[in-house]
Protein backbone atom coordinates (compact mmCIF):
# COMPACT_ATOMS: atom_id res chain seq x y z
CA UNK A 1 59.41 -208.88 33.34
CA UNK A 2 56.58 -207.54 32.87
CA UNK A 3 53.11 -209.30 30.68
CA UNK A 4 50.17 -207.84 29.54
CA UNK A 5 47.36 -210.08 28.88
CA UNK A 6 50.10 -212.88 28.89
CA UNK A 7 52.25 -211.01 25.92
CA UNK A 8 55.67 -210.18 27.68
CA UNK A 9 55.90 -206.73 26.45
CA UNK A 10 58.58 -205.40 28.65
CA UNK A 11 61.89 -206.82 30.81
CA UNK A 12 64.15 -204.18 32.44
CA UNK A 13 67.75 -204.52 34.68
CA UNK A 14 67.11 -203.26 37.96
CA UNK A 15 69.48 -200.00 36.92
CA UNK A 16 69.88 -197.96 39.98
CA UNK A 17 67.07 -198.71 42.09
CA UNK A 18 64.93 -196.56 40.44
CA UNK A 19 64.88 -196.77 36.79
CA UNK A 20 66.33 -199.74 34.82
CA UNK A 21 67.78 -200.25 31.62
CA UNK A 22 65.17 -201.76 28.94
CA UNK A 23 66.60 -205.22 27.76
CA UNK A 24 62.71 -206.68 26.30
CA UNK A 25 65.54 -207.43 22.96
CA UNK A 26 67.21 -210.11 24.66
CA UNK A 27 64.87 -211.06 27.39
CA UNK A 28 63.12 -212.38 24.16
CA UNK A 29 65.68 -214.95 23.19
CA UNK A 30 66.27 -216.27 26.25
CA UNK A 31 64.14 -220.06 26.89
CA UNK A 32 63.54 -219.76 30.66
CA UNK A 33 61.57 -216.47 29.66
CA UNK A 34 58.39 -217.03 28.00
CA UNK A 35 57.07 -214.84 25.67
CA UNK A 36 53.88 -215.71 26.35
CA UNK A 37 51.98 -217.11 29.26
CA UNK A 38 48.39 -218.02 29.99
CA UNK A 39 46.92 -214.69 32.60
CA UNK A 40 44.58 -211.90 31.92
CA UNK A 41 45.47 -208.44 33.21
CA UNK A 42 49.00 -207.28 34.02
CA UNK A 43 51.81 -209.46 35.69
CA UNK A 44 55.15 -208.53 36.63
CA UNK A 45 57.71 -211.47 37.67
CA UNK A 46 60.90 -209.95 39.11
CA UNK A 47 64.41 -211.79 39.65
CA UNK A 48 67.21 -212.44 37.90
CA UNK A 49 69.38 -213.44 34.85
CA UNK A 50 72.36 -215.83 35.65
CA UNK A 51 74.58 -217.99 33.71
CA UNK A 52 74.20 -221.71 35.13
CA UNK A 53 78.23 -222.67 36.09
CA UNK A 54 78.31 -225.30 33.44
CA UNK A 55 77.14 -222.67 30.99
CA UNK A 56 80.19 -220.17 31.99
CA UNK A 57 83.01 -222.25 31.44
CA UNK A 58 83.44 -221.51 27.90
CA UNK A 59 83.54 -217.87 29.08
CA UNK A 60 86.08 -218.62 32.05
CA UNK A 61 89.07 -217.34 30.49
CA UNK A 62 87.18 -214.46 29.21
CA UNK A 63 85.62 -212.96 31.95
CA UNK A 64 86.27 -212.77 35.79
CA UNK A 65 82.98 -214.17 37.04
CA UNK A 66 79.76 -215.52 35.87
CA UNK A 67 77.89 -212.48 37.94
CA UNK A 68 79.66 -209.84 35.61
CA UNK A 69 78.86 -212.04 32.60
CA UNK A 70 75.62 -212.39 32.60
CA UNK A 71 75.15 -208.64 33.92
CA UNK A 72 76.84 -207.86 30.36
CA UNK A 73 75.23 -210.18 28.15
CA UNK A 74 71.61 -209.13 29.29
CA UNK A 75 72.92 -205.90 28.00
CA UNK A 76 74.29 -206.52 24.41
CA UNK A 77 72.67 -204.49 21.74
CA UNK A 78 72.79 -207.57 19.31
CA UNK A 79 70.10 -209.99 20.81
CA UNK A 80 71.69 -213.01 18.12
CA UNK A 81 75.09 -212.94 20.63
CA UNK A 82 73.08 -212.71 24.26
CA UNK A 83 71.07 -216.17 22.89
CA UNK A 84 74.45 -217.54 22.22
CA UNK A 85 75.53 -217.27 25.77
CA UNK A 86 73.06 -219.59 27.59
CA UNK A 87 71.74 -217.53 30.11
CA UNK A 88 68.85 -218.59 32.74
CA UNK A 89 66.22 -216.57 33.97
CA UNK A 90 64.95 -217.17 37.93
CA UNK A 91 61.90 -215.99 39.23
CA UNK A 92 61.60 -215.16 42.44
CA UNK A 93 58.93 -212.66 43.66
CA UNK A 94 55.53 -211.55 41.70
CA UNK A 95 55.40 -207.93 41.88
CA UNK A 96 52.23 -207.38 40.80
CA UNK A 97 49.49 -209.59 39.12
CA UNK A 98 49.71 -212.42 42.32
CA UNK A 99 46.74 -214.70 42.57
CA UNK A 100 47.43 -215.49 46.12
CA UNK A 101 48.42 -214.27 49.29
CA UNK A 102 51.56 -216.71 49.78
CA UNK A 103 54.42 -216.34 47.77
CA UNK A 104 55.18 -220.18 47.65
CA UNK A 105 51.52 -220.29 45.63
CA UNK A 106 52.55 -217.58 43.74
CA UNK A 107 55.37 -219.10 42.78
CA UNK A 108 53.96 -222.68 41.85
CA UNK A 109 51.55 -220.62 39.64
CA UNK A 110 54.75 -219.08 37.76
CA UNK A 111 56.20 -222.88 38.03
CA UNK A 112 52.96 -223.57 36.06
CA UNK A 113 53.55 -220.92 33.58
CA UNK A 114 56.71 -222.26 32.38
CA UNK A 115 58.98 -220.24 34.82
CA UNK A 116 62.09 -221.38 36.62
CA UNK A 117 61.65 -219.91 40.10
CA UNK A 118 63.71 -220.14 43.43
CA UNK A 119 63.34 -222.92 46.00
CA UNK A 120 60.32 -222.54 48.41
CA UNK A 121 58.90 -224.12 51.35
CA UNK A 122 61.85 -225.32 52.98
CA UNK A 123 61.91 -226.67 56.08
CA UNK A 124 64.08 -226.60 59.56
CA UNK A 125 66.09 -224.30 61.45
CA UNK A 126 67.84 -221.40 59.92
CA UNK A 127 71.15 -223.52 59.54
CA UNK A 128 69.81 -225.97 58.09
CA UNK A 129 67.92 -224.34 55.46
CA UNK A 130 71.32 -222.60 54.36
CA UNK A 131 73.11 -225.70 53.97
CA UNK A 132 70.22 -227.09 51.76
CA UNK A 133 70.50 -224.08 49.70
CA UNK A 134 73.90 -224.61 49.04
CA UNK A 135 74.07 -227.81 48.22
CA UNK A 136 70.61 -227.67 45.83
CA UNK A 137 72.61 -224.72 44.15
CA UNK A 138 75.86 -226.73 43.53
CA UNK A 139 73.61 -229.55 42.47
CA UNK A 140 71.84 -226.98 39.66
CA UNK A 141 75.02 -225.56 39.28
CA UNK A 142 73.66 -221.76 39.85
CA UNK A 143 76.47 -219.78 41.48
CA UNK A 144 75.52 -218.23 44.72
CA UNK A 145 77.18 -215.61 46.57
CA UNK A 146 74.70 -215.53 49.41
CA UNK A 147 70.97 -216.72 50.75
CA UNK A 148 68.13 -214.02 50.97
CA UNK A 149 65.02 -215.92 52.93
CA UNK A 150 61.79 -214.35 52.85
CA UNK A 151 58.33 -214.94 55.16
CA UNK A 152 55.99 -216.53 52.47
CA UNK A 153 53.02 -214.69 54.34
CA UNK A 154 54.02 -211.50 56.67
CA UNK A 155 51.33 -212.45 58.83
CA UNK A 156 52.75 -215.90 60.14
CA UNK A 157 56.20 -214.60 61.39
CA UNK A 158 57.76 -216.65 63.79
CA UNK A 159 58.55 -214.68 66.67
CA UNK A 160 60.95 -217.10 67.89
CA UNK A 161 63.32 -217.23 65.25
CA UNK A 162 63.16 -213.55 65.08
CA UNK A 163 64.13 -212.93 68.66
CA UNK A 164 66.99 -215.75 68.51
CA UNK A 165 68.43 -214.23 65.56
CA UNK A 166 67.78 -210.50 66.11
CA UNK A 167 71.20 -209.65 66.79
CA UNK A 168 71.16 -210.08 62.88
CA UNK A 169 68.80 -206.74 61.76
C-alpha cells in the first residue's frame, strides 16, 4: 500500500517479485485498509490480504482454500463483488516512510493509524513463540500455513539463538 501525504493512492499484489499487479480498485473497499491516514511524506505498508476462516465458510464449497480465495478476490475487476467477500488486510513491515528504527514501534504507529498488523514483541524461546502464534491465529481465526519471525532491530541479534538453531539457514 502505498500513501502519499496520508491519501492511499496506490496498493499492488506482490506479482512476480518484481512488478505487481495494481489492485488500488479494491484495496479501496476493503475496511482494514484506510484510505486515509494521518502522515506527511510517502509511506508504504506491505503485507497481506486474507480471508479471516469465519469469513471463508460461505466460500468453502466454492473454492479449495481461503489462500486461493482471497488471492482471487483482490483481483476482481468489479470492486462491488471483492467488498462482498470480507477480506482483511495485515500489516506487517513498513517499507518505507518508518518513524523508528524498531519494527515493533513501527508497527504500533500503523496500530495507531487504524491498521491491523501482525503480532510483535513476543516473548520466550523459539518453541514457544510458535505455539503462541498458533494458537493467537486459531483464536483470530486467520489461517496460517507457517511462522516467518523477524529481528525487530538487526543490531540486537541474539547470537545464541542463532548458533543453536543454525542448522536451520
Amino acid at each position: 500500500l502505498r500513501y502519499l501525504n496520508g491519501k492511499l493512492v496506490s496498493a499492488e499484489t506482490r506479482g512476480n517479485g518484481i512488478e505487481g499487479e495494481d489492485i488500488t480498485h479494491n484495496a479501496l473497499v476493503i475496511p482494514s485498509i484506510p484510505n486515509q491516514i494521518n502522515y506527511e511524506k510517502e509511506l508504504i505498508v506491505d503485507g497481506e490480504i486474507i480471508c479471516l476462516a469465519h469469513n471463508f465458510v460461505p466460500f468453502a464449497e466454492e473454492y479449495a482454500n481461503s489462500r486461493n480465495f482471497a488471492a482471487g478476490s483482490i483481483r476482481l475487476l468489479d470492486s462491488k463483488e471483492c467488498a462482498k467477500r470480507n477480506l482483511t488486510f495485515v500489516a506487517w513491515d513498513v517499507v518505507k516512510g518508518g518513524r523508528y528504527n524498531y519494527l515493533s514501534n513501527n508497527l504500533a504507529d500503523l496500530r495507531a493509524k487504524g491498521f491491523i498488523t501482525v503480532p510483535c514483541s513476543i516473548n520466550g524461546t523459539v518453541e514457544e513463540n510458535i505455539e503462541q502464534l498458533k494458537q493467537w491465529a486459531k483464536n483470530e481465526s486467520y489461517p496460517i500455513d507457517g511462522i516467518v519471525f523477524k529481528y525487530d532491530n538487526i543490531i540486537s541479534i541474539n547470537f545464541t539463538v542463532f548458533s543453536k538453531y543454525s542448522n536451520l539457514f
